[in-house]
Protein backbone atom coordinates (compact mmCIF):
# COMPACT_ATOMS: atom_id res chain seq x y z
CA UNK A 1 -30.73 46.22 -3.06
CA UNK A 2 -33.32 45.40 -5.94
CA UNK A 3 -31.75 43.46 -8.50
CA UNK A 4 -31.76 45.00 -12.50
CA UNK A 5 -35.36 43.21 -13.02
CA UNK A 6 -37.32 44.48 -10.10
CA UNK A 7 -35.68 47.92 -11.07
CA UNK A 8 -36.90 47.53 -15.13
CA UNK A 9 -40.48 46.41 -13.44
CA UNK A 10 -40.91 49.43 -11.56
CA UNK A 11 -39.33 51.47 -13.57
CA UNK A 12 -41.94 54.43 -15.40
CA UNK A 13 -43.77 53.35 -18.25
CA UNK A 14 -42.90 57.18 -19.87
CA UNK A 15 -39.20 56.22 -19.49
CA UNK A 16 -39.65 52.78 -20.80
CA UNK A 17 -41.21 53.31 -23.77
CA UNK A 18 -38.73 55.39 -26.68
CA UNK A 19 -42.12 55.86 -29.06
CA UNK A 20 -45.59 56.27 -27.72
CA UNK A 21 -46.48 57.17 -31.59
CA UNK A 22 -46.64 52.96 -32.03
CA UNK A 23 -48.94 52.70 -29.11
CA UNK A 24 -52.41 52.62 -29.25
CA UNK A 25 -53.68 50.49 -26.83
CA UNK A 26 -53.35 50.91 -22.96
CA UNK A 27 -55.05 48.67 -20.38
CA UNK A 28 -55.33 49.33 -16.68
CA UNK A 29 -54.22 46.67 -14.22
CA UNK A 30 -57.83 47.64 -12.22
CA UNK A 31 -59.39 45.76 -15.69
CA UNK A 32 -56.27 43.59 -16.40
CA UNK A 33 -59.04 40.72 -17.51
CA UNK A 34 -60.96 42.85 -19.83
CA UNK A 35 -58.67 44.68 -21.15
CA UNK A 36 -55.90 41.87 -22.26
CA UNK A 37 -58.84 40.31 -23.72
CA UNK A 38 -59.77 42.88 -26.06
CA UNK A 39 -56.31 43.64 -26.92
CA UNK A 40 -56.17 40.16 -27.69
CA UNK A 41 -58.87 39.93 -29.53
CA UNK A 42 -58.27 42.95 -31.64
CA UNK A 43 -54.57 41.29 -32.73
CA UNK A 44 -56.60 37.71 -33.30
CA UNK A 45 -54.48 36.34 -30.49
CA UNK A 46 -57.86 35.64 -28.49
CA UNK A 47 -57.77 31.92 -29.32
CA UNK A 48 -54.86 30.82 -29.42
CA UNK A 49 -53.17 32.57 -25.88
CA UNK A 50 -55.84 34.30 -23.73
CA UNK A 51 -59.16 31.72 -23.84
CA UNK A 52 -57.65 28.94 -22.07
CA UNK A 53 -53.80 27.46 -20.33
CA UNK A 54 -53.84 29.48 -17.67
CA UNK A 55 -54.29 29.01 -13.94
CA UNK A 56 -53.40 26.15 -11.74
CA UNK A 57 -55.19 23.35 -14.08
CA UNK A 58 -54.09 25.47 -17.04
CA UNK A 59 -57.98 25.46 -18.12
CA UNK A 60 -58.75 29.25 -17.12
CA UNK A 61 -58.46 32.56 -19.48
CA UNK A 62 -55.78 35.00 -18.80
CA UNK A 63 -56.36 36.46 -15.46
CA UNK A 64 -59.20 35.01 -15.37
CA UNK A 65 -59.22 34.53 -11.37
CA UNK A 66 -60.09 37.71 -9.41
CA UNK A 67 -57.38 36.15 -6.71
CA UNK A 68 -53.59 36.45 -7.13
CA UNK A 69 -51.45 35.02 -4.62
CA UNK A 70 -48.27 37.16 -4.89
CA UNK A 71 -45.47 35.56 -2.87
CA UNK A 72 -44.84 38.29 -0.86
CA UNK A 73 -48.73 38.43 0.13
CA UNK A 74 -48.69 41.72 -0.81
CA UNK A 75 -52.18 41.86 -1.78
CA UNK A 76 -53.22 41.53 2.27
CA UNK A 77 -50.16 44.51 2.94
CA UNK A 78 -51.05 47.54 0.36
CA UNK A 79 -54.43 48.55 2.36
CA UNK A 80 -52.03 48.87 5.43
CA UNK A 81 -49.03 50.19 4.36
CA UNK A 82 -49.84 52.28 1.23
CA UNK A 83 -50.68 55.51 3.32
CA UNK A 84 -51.67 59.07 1.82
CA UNK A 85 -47.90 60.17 2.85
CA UNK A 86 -46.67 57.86 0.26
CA UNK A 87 -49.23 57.65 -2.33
CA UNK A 88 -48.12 61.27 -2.68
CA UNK A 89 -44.08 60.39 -3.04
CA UNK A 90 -45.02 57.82 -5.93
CA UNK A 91 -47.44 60.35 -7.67
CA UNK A 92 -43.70 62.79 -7.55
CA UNK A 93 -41.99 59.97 -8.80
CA UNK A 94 -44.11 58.40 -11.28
CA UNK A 95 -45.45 62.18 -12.33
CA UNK A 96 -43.84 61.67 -15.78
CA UNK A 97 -46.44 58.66 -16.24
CA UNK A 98 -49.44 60.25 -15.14
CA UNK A 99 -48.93 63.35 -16.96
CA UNK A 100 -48.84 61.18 -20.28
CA UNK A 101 -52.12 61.23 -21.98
CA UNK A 102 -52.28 57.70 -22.96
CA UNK A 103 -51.49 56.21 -19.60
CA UNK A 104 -53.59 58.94 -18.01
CA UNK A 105 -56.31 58.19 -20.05
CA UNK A 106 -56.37 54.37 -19.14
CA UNK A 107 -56.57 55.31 -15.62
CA UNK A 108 -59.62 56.89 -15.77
CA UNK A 109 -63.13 54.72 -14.95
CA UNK A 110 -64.11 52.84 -18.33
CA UNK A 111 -61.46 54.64 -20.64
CA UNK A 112 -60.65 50.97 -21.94
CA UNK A 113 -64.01 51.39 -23.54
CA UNK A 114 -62.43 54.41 -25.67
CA UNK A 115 -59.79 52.92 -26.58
CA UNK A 116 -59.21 50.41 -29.77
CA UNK A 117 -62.31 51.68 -31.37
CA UNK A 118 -60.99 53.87 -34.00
C-alpha cells in the first residue's frame, strides 16, 4: 500500500492545485533543466539556488545531469513496462490534468518558450 507521500506525488496536478488563477508558469519534466532555470531566473532565484550545489560534488546546476539514478531503476523499466494498454488507463485517470490548459499547454513541444513572456 503506498504510503500518504507517494499518494500526494502522484496525485493530479488539477486536484492539487485550489487556484490556477496564481499560476503562471508551468514547466515540463521533458525540459525540467530549462525550464527551472528560467523560472528561476524570472523570480531572481537563478544565483543563489539553481547555478551551482547540486549533484554529487554539489558543483552542478539544478538538473543539470541528463542521468538520474532513481532507486528503483525505473528509468531502465518505463520503455518495457509502460505499454499502449496503460498509457491509455493513466490518460482516464489523469484526464482532469490534461484537459487543463495550462498543464496542456506545457506539454506541447517548445510551449516553455510561450510561457513567462508576458
Amino acid at each position: 500500500m503506498p504510503s500518504k507521500k507517494q499518494l500526494l506525488h502522484r496525485a493530479q496536478q488539477s486536484k492539487r492545485v485550489n487556484n490556477w488563477d496564481l499560476i503562471d508558469f508551468t514547466g515540463s519534466f521533458s525540459s525540467v533543466h530549462a525550464d527551472t532555470e528560467k523560472l528561476l531566473r524570472i523570480i531572481g532565484a537563478w544565483d543563489e539556488f539553481g547555478a551551482s550545489g547540486w549533484g554529487v560534488n554539489g558543483t552542478e546546476e539544478i538538473f543539470g545531469t541528463t542521468k538520474t539514478n532513481h532507486a528503483t531503476g525505473s528509468e531502465t523499466l518505463f520503455d518495457e513496462l509502460f505499454t499502449k494498454e496503460i498509457e491509455k488507463k493513466v490518460e482516464k485517470m489523469y484526464f482532469a490534468d490534461y484537459d487543463n490548459v495550462r498543464i496542456a499547454n506545457a506539454l506541447r513541444p517548445h510551449a516553455m518558450s510561450e510561457v513567462g513572456n508576458d
